[in-house]
Protein backbone atom coordinates (compact mmCIF):
# COMPACT_ATOMS: atom_id res chain seq x y z
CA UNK A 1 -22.06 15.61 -1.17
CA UNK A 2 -21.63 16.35 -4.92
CA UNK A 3 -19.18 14.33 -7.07
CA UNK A 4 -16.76 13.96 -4.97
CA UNK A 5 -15.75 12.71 -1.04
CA UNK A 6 -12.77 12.11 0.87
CA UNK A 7 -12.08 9.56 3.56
CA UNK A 8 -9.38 8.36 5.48
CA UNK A 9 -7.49 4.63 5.47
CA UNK A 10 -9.66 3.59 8.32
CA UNK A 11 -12.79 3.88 6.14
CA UNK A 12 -11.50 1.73 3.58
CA UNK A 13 -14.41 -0.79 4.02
CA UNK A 14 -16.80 1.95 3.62
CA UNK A 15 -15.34 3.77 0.72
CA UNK A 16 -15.13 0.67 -1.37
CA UNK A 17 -18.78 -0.19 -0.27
CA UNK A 18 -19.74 3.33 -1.99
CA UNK A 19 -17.51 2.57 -4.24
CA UNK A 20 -19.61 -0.34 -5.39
CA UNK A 21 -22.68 1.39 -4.96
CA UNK A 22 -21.66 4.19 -7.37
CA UNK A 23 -20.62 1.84 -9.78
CA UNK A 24 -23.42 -0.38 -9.83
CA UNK A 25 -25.31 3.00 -10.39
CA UNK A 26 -23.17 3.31 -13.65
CA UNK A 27 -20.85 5.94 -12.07
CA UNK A 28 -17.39 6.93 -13.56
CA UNK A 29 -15.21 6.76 -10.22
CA UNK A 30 -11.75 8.29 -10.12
CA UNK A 31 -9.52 7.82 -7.28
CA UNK A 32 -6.91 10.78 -7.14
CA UNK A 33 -5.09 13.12 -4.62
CA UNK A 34 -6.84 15.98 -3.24
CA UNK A 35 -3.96 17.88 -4.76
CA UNK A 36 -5.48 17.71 -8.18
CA UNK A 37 -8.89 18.65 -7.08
CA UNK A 38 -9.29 21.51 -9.27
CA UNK A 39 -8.16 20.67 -12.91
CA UNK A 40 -10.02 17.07 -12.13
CA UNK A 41 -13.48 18.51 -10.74
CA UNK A 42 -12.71 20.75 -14.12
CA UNK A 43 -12.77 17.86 -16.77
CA UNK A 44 -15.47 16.15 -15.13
CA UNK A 45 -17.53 19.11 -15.59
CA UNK A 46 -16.48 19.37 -19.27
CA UNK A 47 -16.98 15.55 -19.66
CA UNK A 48 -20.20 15.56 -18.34
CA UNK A 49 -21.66 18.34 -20.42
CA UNK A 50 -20.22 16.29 -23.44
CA UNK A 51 -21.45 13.03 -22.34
CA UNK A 52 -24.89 14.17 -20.31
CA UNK A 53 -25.82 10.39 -19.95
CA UNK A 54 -22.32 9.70 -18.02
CA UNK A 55 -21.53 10.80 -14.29
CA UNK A 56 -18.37 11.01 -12.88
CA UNK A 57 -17.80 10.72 -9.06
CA UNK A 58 -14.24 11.72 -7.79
CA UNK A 59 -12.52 10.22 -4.35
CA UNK A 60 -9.69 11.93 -2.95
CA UNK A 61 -7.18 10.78 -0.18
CA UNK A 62 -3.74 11.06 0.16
CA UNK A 63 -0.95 9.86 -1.83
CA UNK A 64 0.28 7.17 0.55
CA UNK A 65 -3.56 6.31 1.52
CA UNK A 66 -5.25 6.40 -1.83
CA UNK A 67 -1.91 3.21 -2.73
CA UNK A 68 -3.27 1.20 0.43
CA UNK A 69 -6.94 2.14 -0.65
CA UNK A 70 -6.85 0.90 -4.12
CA UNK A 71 -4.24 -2.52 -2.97
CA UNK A 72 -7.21 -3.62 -0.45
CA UNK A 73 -9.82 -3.15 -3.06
CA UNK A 74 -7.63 -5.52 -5.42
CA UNK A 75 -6.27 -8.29 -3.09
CA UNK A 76 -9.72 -8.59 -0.97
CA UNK A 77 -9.52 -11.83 -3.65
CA UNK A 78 -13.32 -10.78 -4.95
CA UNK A 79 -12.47 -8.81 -7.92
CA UNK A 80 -11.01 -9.70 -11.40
CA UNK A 81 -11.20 -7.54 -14.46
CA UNK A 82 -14.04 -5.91 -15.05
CA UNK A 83 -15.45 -6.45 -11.95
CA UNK A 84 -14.05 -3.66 -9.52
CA UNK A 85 -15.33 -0.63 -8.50
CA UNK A 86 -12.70 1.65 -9.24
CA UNK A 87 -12.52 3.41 -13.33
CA UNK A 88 -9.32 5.34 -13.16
CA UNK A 89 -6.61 6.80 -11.45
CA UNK A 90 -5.32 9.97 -10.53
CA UNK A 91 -2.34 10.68 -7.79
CA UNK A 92 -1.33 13.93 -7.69
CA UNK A 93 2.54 12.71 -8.00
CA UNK A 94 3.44 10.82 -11.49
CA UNK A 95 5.80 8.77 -9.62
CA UNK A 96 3.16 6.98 -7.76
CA UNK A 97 1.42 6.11 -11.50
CA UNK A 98 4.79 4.89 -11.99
CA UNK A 99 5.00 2.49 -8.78
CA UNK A 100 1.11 1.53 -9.46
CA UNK A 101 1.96 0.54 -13.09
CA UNK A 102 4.54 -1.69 -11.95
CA UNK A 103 2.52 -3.24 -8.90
CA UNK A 104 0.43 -3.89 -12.14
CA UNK A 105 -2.98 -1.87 -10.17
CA UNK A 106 -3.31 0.05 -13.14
CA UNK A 107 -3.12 -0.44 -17.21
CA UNK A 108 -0.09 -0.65 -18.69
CA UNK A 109 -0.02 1.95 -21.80
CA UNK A 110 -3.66 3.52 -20.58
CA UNK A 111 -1.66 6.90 -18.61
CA UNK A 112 -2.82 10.08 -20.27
CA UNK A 113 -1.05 13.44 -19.45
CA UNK A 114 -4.36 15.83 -18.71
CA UNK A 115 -2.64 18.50 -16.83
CA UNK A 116 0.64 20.68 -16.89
CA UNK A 117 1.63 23.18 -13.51
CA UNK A 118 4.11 25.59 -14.99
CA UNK A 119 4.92 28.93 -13.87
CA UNK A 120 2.81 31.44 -14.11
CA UNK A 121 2.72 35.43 -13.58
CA UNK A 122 -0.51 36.47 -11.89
CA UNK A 123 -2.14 40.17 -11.32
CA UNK A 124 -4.98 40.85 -9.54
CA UNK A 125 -8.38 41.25 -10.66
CA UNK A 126 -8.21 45.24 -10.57
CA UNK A 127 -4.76 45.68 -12.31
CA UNK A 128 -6.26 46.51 -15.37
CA UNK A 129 -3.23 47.01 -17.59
CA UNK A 130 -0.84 44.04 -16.29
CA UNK A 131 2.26 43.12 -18.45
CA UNK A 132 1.48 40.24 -20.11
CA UNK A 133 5.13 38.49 -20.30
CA UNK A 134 8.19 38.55 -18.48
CA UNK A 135 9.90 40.55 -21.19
CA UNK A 136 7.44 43.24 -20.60
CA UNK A 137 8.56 42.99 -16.67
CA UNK A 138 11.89 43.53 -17.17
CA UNK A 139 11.28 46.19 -20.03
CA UNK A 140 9.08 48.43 -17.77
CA UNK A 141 11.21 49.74 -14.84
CA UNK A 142 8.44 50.14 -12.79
CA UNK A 143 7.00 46.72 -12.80
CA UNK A 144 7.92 45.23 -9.08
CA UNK A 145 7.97 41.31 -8.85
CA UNK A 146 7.02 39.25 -6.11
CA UNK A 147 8.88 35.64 -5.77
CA UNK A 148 8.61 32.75 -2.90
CA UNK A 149 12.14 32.45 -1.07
CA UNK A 150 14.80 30.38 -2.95
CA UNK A 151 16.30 29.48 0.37
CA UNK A 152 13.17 27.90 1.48
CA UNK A 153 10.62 26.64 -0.98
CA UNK A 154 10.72 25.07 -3.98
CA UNK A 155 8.57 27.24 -5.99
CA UNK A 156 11.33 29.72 -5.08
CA UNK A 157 14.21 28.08 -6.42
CA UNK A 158 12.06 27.27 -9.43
CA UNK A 159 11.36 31.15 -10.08
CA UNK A 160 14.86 31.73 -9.35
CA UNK A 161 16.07 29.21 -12.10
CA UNK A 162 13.65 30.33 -14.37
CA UNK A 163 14.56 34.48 -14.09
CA UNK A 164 18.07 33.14 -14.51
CA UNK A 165 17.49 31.25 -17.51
CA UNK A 166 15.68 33.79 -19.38
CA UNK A 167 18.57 36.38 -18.06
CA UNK A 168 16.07 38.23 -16.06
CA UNK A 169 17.24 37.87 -12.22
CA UNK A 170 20.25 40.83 -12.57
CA UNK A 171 17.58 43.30 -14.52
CA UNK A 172 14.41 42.52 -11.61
CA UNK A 173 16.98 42.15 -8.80
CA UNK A 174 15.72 45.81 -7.54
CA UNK A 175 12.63 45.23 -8.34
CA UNK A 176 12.26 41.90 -6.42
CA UNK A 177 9.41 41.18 -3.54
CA UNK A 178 10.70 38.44 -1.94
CA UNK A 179 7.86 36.14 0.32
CA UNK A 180 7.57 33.78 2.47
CA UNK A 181 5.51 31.04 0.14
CA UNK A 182 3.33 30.96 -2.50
CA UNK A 183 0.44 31.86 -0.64
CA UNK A 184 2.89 35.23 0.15
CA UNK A 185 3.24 35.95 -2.80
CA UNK A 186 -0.75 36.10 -3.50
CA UNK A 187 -0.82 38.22 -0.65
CA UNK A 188 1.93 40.47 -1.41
CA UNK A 189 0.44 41.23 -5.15
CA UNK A 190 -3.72 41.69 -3.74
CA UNK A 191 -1.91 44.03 -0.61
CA UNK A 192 -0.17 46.11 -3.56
CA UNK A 193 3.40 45.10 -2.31
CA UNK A 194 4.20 43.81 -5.81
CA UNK A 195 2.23 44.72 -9.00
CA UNK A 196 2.57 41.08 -9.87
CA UNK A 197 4.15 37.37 -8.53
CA UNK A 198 4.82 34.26 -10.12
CA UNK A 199 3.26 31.21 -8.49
CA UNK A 200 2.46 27.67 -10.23
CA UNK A 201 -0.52 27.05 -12.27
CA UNK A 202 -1.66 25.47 -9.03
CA UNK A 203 -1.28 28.37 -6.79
CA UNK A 204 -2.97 30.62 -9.22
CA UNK A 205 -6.05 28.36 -9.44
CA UNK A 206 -6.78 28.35 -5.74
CA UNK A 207 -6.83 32.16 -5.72
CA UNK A 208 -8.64 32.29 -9.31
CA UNK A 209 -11.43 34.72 -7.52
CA UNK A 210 -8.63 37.40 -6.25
CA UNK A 211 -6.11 37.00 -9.34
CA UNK A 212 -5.56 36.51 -12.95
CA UNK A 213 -2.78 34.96 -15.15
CA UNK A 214 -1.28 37.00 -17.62
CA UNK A 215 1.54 35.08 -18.61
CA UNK A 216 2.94 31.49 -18.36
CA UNK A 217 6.15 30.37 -18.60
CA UNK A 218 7.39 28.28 -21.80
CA UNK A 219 10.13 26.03 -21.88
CA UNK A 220 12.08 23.39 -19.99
CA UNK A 221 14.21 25.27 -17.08
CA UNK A 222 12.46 24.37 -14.44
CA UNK A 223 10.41 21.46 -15.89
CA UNK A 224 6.85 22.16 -15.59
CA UNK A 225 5.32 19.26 -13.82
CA UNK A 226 2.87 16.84 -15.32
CA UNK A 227 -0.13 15.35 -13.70
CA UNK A 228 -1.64 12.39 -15.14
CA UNK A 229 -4.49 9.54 -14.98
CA UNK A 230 -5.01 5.68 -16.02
CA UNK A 231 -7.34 2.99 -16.05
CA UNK A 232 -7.77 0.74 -12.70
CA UNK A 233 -6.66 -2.78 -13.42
CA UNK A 234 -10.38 -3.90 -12.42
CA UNK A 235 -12.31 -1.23 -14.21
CA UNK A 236 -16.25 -2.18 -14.45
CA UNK A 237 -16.38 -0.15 -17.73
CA UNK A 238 -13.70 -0.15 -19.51
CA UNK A 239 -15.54 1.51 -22.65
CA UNK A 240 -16.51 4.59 -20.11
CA UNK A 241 -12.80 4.71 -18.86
CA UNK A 242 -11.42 4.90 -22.22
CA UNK A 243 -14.33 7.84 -23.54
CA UNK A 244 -13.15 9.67 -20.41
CA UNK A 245 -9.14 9.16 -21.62
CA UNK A 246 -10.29 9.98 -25.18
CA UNK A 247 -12.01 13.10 -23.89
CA UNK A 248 -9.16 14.55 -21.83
CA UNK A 249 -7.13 15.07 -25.44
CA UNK A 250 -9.90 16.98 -26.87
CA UNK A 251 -9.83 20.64 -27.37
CA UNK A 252 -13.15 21.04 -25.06
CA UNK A 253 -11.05 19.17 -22.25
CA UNK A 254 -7.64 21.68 -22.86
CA UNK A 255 -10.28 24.43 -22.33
CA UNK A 256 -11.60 23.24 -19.15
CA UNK A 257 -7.85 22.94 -17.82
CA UNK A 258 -6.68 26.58 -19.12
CA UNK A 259 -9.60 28.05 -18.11
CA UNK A 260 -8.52 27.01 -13.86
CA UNK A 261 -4.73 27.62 -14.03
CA UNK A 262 -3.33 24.77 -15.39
CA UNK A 263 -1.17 24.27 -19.03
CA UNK A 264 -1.77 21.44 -21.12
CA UNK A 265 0.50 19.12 -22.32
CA UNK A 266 2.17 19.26 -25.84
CA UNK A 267 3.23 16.19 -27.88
CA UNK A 268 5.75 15.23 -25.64
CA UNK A 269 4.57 15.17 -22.37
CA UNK A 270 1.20 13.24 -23.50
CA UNK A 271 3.53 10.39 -25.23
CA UNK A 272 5.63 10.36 -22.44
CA UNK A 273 5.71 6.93 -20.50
């Protein structure tokens, strides 16, 4: 099974039953959204080969789910601190760390900022001699650029706003590849439609095997989006829980999370509430 498993709602019971059994084992368990799979399985890794003693054990459910999951495990009136099964916390969407914090299922003060999706402009694999910035796009005329729709995904208008900011759209307007999603874009760069396509950090680290990034986008138009973690209200180790926090603002941990895709965050976006 490896470190991680997912269930559904109607296995609560038995998740929080190997829940405990993990725990008792002296397991670091993080709840989180299958969404975030790949920078998390990524700083476990990295943990773990700092801290070879530790283990870390990830569960992943939906957004909506993984709420009801953790609320049963904390009103099933058997738990108080420091005697639950769950370490930390990791939804895929920050506003659900937000509505968890005030429901008061998580620390106060212990979110941490481990992961940034910005834009990114991906190649594949066998384009040896890919521009390595949008400026180099626009400067070489015979650069062509795929983008997701505007009209119908949000990683489209995103691209959009950020050609437009940087005063790129009008110059790459001819040189546009317009697909249907992200995953069109992948296939519109590997089927030599496009020399090269911006996707999110995400997108490129699902297809790390078939592409590469060669340049990621800087700056605050479109907001990159922010992924972050915090300590369960009934954390069984809260010493573990805060290593792990420690750990994920170390320069070993912002290597594991470049090295899949994904930014990390500056000064701003780790202090950010």
């Amino acid at each position: 099974m490896g470190r991680s498993f997912r269930l559904g709602l109607a296995a609560c019971a038995v998740v929080v039953c190997s829940w405990a059994a993990a725990a008792a084992g002296g397991e670091l368990l993080i709840a989180a959204s299958p969404s975030v799979a790949v920078p998390l399985e990524a700083l476990a890794g990295a943990f773990e080969s700092a801290h070879p003693t530790s283990k870390v054990r990830l569960y992943y459910d939906r957004a909506l789910d993984l709420r009801r999951t953790i609320a049963a495990a904390q009103q099933d009136g058997r738990h108080f601190i420091g005697s639950g099964v769950i370490s930390l916390v990791a939804p895929g969407d920050d506003e659900l760390l937000d509505r968890l914090e005030q429901k008061y299922y998580v620390f106060p003060g212990s979110r941490r900022v481990y992961a940034v999706n910005r834009l990114v402009v991906v190649a594949p694999e066998s384009l040896v001699e890919a521009p390595g910035s949008l400026d180099a796009i626009v400067a070489d005329g015979r650069v062509r650029l795929a983008v997701a729709d505007p009209r119908d995904t949000e990683l489209g208008r995103n691209t959009q706003l950020l050609l437009e900011t940087l005063g790129a759209a009008q110059a790459l307007r001819d040189r546009t590849d317009v697909a249907a999603d992200a995953r069109g874009v992948i296939d519109h760069v590997l089927n030599g439609q496009a020399d090269v396509g911006i996707v999110s950090g995400a997108d490129a680290a699902r297809a790390r095997d078939h592409v590469r990034v060669v340049a990621v986008a800087s700056g605050d138009h479109p907001a990159p989006k922010t992924h972050a973690i915090a300590m369960e209200r009934y954390c069984p180790d809260r010493a573990a829980a805060e290593a792990f926090l420690r750990f994920i603002q170390t320069e070993p941990a912002r290597a594991a999370i470049r090295q899949v895709g994904y930014g990390v965050p500056n000064n701003r976006e780790e202090e950010r509430p």
